[in-house]
Protein backbone atom coordinates (compact mmCIF):
# COMPACT_ATOMS: atom_id res chain seq x y z
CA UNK A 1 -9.39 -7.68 -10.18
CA UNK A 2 -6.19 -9.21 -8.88
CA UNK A 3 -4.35 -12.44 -10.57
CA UNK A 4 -0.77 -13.67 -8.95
CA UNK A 5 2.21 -15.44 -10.01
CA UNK A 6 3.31 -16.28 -6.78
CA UNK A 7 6.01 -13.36 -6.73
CA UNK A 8 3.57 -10.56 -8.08
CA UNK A 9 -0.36 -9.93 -8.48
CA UNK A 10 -1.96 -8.01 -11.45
CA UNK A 11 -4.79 -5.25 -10.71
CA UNK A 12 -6.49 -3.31 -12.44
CA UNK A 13 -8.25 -0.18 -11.99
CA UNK A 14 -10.50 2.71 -13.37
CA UNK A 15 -8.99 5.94 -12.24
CA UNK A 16 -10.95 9.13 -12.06
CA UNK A 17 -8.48 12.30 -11.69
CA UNK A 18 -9.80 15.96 -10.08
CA UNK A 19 -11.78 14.27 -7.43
CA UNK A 20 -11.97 15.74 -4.18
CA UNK A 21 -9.59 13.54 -2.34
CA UNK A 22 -7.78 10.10 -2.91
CA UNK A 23 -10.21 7.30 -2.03
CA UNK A 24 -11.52 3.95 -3.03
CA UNK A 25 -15.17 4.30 -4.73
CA UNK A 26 -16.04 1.34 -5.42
CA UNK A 27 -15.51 -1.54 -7.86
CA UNK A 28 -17.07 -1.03 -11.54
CA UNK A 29 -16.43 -3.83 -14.35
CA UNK A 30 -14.02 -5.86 -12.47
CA UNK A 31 -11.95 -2.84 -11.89
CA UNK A 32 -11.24 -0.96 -8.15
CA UNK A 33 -11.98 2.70 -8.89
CA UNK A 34 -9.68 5.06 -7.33
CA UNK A 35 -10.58 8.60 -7.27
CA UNK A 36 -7.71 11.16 -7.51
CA UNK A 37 -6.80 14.88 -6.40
CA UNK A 38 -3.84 14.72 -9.26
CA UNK A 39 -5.21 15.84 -12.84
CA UNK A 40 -4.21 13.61 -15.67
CA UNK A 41 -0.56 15.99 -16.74
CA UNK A 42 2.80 14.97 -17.04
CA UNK A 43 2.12 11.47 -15.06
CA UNK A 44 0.53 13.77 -11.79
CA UNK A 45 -2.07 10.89 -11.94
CA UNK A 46 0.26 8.10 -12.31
CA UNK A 47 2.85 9.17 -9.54
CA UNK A 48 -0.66 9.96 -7.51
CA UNK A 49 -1.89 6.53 -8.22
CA UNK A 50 1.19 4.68 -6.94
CA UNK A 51 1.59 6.92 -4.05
CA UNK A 52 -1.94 6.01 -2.97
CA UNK A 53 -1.62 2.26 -4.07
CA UNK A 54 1.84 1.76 -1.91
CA UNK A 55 0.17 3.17 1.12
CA UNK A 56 -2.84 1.01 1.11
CA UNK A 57 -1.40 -1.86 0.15
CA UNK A 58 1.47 -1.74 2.24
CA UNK A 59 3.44 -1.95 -0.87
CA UNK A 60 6.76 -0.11 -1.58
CA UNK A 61 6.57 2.49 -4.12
CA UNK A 62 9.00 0.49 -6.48
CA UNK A 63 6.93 -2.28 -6.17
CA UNK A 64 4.35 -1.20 -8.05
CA UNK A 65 4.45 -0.72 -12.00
CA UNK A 66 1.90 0.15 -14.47
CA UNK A 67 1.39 -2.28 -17.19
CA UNK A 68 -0.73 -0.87 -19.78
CA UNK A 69 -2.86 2.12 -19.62
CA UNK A 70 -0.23 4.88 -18.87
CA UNK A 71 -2.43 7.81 -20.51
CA UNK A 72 -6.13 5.70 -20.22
CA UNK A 73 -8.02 5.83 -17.01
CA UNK A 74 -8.38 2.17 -16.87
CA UNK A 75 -4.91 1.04 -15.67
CA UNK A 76 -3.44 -2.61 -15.31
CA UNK A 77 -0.85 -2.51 -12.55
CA UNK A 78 2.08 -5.00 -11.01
CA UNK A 79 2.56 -5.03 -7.80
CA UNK A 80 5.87 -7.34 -6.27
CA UNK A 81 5.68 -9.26 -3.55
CA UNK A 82 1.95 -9.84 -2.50
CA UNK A 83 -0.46 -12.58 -3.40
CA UNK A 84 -4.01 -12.12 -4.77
CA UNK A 85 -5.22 -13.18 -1.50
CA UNK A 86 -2.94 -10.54 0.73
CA UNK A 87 -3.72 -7.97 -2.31
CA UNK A 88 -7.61 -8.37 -1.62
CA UNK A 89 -7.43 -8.14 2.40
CA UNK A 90 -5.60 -5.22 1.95
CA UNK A 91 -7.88 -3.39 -0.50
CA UNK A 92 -11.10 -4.85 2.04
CA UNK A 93 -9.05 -2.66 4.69
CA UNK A 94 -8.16 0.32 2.38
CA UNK A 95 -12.19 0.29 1.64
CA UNK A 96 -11.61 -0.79 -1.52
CA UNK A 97 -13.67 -3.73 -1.34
């Protein structure tokens, strides 16, 4: 779920849009699944995504990039300045993990 380069750790997620509310559900496959208000239009998921990833992780909103998956659900994301190890405490508090 989370790799690190010392500068930067990679996650991934399965995102499923039109949920209820934004929350954690889980993790399926290796992958956090994050549950979204935001349909999938015009990047409303995406922008939703990285508004809920930068407040549970702490992260600044720049600090966070997708990768790959920009119109899948399963998503590969950046995130700047945190370690695999600070990335998973902060998903364990986020209920995440």
């Amino acid at each position: 779920m989370g790799t690190d380069d010392r500068r930067s750790v990679k996650l991934t997620v399965r995102v499923i849009p039109g949920a209820p509310r934004d929350e954690f559900s889980g993790v399926r496959d290796g992958r956090a699944v994050v549950r979204l208000q935001a349909r999938p239009v015009k990047g409303a998921a995406n922008k939703a995504l990285i508004e809920f990833l930068s407040e549970t992780l702490q992260a600044s909103p720049q600090d966070i990039h997708i990768m790959a998956g920009h119109h899948s659900r399963n998503k590969t994301l950046r995130v700047v300045g945190l370690t695999a190890a600070q990335l998973k405490q902060r998903l364990r508090q986020g209920g995440a993990l």
